[in-house]
N, C-alpha and C. Protein backbone atom coordinates (compact mmCIF):
# COMPACT_ATOMS: atom_id res chain seq x y z
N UNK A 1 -36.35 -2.86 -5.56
CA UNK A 1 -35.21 -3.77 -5.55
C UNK A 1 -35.18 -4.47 -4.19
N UNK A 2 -35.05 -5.64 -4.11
CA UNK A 2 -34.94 -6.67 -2.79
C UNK A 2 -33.81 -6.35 -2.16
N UNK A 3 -33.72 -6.52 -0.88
CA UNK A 3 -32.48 -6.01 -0.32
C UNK A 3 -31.12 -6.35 -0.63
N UNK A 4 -31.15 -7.84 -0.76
CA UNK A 4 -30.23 -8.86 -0.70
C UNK A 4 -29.66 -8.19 -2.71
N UNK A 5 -30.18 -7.81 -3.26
CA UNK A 5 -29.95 -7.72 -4.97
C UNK A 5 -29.24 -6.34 -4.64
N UNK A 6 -30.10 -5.29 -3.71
CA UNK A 6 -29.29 -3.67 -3.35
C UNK A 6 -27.52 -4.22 -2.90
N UNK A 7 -27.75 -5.29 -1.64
CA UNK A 7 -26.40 -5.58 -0.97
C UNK A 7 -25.46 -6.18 -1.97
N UNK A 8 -26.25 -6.92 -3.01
CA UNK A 8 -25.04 -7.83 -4.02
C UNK A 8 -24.40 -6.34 -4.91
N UNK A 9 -25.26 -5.66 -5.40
CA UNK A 9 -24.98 -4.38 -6.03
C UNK A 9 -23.82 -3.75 -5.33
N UNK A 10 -24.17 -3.35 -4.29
CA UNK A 10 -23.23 -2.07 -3.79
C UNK A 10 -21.94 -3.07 -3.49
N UNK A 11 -21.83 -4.32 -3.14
CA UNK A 11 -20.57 -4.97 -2.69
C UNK A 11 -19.86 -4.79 -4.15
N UNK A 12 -20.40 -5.72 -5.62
CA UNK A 12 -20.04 -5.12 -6.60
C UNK A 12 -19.47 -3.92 -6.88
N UNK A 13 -20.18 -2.96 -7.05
CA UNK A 13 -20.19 -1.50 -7.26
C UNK A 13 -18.88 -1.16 -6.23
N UNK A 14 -18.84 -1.74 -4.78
CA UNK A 14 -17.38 -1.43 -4.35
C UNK A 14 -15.81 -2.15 -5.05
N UNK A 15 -16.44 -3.73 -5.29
CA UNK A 15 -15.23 -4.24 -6.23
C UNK A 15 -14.56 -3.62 -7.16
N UNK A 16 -15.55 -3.10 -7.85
CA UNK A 16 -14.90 -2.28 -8.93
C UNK A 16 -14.83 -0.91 -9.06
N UNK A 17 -15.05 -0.16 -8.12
CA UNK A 17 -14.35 1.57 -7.96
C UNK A 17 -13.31 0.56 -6.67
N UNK A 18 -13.57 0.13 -5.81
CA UNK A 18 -12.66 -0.04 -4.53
C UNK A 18 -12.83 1.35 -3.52
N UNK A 19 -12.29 0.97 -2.47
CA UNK A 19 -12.74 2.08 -1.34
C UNK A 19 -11.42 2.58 -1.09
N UNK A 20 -12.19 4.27 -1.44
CA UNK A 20 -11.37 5.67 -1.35
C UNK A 20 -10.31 5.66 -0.69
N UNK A 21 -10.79 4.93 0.64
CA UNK A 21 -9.59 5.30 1.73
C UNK A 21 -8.76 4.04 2.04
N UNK A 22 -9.06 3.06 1.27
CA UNK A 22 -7.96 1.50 1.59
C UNK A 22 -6.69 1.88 1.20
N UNK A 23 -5.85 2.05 1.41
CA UNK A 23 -4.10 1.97 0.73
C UNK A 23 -3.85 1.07 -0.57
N UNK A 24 -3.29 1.69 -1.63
CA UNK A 24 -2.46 0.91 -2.50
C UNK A 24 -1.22 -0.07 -1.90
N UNK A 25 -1.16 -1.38 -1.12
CA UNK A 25 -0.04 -2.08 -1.13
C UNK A 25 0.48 -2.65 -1.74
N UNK A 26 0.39 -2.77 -3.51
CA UNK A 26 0.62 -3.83 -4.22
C UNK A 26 2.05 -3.37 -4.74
N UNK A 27 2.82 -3.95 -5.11
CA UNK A 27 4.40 -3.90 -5.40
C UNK A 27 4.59 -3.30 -6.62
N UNK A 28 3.30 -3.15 -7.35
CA UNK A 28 3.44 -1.91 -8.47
C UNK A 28 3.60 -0.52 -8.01
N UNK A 29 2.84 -0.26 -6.93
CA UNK A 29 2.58 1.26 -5.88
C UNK A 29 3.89 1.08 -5.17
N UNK A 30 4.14 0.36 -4.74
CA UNK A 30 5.62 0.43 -4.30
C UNK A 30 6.84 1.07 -4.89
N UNK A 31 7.16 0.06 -6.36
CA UNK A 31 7.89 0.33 -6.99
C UNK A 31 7.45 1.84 -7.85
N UNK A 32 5.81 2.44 -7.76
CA UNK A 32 5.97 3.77 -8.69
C UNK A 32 6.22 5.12 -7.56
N UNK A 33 6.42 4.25 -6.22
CA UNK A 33 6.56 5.62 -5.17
C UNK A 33 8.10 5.59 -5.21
N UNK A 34 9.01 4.44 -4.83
CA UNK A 34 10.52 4.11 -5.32
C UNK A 34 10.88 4.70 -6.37
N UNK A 35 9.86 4.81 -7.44
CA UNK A 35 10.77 5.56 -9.09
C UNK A 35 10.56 7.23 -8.93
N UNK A 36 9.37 7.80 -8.38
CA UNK A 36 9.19 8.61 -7.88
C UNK A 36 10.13 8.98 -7.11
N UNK A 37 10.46 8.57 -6.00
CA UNK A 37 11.66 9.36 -5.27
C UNK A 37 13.22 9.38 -6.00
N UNK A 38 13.02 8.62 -6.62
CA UNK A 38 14.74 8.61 -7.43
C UNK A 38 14.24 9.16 -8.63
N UNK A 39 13.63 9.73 -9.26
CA UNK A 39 13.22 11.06 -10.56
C UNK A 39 13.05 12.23 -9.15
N UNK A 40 13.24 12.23 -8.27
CA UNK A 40 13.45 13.76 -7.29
C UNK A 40 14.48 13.97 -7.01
N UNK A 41 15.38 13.25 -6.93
CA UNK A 41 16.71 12.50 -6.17
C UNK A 41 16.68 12.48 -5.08
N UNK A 42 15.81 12.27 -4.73
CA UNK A 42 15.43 11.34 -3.23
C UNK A 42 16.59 9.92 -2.48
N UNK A 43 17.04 9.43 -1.96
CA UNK A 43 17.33 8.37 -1.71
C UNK A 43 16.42 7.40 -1.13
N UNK A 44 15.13 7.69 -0.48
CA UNK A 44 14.45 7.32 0.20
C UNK A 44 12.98 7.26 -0.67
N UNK A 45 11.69 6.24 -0.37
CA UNK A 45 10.60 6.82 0.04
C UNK A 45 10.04 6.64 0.93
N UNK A 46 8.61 7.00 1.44
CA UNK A 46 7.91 7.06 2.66
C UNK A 46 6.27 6.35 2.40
N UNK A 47 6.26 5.25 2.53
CA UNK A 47 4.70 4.83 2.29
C UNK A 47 4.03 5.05 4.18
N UNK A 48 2.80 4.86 3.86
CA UNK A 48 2.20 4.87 4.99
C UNK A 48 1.77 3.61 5.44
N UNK A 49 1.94 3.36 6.60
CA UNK A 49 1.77 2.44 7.09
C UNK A 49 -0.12 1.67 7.27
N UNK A 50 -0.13 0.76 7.24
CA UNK A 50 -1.92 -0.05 7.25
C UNK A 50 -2.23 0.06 8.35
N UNK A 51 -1.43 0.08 9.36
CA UNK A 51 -2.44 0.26 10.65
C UNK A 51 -2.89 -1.53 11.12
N UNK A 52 -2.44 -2.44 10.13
CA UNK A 52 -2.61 -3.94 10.41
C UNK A 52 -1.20 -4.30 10.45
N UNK A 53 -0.70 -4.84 11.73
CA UNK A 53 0.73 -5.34 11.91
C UNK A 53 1.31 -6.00 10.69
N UNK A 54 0.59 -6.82 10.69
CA UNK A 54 1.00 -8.42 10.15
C UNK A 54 1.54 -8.05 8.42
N UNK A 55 0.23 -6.98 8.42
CA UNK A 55 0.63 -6.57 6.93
C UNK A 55 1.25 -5.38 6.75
N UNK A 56 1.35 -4.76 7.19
CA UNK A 56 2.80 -4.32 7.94
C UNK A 56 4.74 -5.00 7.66
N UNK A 57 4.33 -6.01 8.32
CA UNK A 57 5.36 -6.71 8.44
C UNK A 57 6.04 -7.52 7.12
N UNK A 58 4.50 -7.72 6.38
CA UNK A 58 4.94 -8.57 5.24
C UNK A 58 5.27 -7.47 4.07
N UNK A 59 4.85 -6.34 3.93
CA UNK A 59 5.07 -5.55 3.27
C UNK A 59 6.77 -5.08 3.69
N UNK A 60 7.39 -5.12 4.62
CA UNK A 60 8.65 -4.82 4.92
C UNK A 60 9.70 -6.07 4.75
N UNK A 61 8.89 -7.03 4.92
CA UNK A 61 9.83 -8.58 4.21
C UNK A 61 9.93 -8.28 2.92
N UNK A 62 8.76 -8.26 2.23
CA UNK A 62 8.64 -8.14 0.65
C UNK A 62 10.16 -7.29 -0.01
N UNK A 63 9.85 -5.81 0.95
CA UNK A 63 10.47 -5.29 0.23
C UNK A 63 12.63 -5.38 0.73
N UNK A 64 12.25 -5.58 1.70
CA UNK A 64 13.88 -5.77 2.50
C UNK A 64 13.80 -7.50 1.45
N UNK A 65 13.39 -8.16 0.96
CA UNK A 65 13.60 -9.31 0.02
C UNK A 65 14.06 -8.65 -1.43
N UNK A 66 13.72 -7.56 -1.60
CA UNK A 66 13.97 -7.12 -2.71
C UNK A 66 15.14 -6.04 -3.15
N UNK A 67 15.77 -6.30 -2.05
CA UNK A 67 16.96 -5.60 -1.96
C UNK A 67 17.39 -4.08 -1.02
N UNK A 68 16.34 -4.13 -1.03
CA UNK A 68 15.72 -2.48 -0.11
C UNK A 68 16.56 -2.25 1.42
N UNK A 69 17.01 -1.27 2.19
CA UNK A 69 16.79 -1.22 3.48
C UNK A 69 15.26 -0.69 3.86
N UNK A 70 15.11 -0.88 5.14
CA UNK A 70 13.31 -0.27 5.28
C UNK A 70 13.92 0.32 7.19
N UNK A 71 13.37 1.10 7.55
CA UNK A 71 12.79 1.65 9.01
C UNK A 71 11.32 1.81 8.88
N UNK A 72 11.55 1.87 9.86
CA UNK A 72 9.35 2.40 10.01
C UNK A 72 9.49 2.71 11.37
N UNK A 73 8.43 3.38 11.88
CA UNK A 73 7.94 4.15 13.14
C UNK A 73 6.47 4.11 12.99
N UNK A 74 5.73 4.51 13.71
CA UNK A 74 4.24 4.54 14.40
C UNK A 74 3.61 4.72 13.06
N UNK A 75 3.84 5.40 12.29
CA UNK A 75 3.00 5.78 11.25
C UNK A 75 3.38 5.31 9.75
N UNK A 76 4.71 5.29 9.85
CA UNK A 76 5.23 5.63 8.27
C UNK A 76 6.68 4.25 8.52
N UNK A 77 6.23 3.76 7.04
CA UNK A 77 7.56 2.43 6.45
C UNK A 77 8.79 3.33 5.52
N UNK A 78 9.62 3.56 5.96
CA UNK A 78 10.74 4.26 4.80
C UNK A 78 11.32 3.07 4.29
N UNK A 79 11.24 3.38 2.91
CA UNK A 79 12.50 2.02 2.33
C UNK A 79 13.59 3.38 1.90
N UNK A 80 14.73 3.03 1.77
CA UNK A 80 16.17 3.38 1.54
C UNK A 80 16.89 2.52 0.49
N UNK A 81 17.52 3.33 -0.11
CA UNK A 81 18.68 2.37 -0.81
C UNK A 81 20.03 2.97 -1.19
């Protein structure tokens, strides 16, 4: 196999499993960690933070847009409600 056909492969082959250790941020994972804590009776949940500001930040607009309170610290975004 030519290299360049191995590299198109494995980039593929990552598209579609996706990598182990990237975070779920999509507003479905959001909202099933949110339903999750309120089937515990939680008031709160706790996602982990990306470690990338920006997205970071937009992930805490998103959700303070959606009615949410949010804190966060070094590691971890709490939304509240």
């Amino acid at each position: 196999m030519k290299l360049a056909s191995k590299a198109r492969k494995e980039s593929l082959d990552h598209m579609i499993q996706g990598d182990k250790n990237m975070l779920d941020v999509s507003m479905n994972n959001i909202r099933k960690s949110i339903n999750t804590a309120c089937l515990m009776g939680l008031r709160y949940a706790v996602l982990d933070k990306t470690g990338i500001d920006a997205v970071d930040a937009e992930i805490c607009a998103t959700v303070e847009e959606s009615g949410y309170k949010i804190a966060s610290n070094t590691s971890k975004i709490i939304i509240q409600w």
